[in-house]
Protein backbone atom coordinates (compact mmCIF):
# COMPACT_ATOMS: atom_id res chain seq x y z
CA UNK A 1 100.29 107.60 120.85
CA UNK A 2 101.88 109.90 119.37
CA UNK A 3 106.12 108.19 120.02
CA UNK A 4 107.61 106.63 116.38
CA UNK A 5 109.09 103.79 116.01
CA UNK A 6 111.73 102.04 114.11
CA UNK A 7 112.91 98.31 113.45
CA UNK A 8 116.01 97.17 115.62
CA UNK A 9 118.99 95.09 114.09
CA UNK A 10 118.07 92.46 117.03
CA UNK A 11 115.73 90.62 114.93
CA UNK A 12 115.64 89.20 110.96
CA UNK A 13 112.43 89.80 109.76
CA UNK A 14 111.29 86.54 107.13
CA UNK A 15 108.34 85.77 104.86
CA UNK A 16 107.56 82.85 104.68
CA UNK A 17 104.87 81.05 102.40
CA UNK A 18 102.90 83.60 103.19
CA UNK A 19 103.81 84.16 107.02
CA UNK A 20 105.50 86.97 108.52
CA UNK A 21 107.97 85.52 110.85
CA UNK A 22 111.00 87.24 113.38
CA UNK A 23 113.77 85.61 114.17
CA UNK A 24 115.87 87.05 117.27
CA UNK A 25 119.47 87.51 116.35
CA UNK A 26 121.15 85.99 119.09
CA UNK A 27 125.00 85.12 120.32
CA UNK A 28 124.96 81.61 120.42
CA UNK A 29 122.22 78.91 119.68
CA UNK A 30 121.58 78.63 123.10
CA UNK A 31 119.98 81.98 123.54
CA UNK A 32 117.52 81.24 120.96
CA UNK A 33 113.99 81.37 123.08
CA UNK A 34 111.14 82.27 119.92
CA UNK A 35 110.25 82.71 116.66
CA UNK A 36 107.58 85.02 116.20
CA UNK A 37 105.13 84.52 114.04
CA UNK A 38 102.79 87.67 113.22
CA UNK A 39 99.15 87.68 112.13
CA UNK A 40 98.48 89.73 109.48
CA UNK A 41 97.31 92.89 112.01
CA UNK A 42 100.85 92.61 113.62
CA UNK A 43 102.43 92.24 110.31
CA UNK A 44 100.80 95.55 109.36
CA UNK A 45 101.90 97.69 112.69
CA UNK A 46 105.32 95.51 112.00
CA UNK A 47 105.93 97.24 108.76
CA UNK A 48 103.92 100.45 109.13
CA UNK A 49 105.77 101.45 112.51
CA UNK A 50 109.18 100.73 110.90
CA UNK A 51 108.45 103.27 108.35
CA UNK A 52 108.22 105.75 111.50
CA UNK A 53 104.77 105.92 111.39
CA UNK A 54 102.99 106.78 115.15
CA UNK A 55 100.81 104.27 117.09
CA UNK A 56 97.86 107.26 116.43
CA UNK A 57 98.78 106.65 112.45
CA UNK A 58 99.09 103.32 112.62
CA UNK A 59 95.33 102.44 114.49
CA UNK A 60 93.63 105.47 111.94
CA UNK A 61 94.80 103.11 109.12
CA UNK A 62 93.90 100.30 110.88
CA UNK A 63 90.44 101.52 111.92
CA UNK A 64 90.01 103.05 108.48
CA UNK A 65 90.88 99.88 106.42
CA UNK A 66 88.83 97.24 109.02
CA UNK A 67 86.53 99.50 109.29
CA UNK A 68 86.68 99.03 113.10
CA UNK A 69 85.83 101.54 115.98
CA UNK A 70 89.24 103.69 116.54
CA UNK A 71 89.20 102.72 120.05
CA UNK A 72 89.64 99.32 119.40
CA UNK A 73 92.09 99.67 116.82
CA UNK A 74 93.89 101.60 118.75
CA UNK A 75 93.94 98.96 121.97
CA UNK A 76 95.21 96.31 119.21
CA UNK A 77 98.08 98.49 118.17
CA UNK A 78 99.05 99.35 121.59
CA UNK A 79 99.12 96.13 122.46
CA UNK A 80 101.06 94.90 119.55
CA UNK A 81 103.45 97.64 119.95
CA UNK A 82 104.23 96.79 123.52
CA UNK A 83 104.84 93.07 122.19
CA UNK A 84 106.80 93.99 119.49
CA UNK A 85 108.84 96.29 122.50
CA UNK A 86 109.13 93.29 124.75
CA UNK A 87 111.11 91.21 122.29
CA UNK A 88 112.80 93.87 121.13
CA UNK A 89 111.73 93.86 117.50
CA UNK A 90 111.15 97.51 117.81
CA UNK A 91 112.55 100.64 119.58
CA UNK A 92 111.28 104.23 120.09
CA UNK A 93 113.06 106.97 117.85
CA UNK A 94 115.00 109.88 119.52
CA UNK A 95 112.17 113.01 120.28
């Protein structure tokens, strides 16, 4: 929990009317799979892990401003993170 994080240059980040929406940046139109639209939780870890904050920062903020148990907070931003990993919207800075 403890890894920081940064945004990669493989996605555009958009808002939308009010959504927060990432667009993979991608060769040719054919490798276009997704948009990804985030709710405003991922939205938060979105922005608040780009700033290089920790997945242990990011779910005390969470917990704190939800007022949610920590443990569940912090199974949402795991989770999240992992997503945000898998389409490569995000990648762990250096040690």
């Amino acid at each position: 929990m403890s890894q920081r994080y940064r945004h990669t240059q493989q996605v555009v980040e958009r808002k939308i009317r009010g959504e927060h929406i990432l667009v993979p940046l991608m060769k040719s139109e054919e490798q276009l799979d997704a948009l990804y639209t985030l709710n405003p939780t991922a939205s938060q870890v979105w922005e608040l892990a780009g700033r290089g904050q920790s997945a242990a920062e990011i779910a005390r903020f969470l917990a704190d401003q939800y007022a949610v148990d920590f443990a569940v907070a912090e199974a949402d931003v795991r989770r999240i993170i992992a997503d945000l990993l898998a389409i490569r919207a995000l990648e762990p800075l250096p040690s």
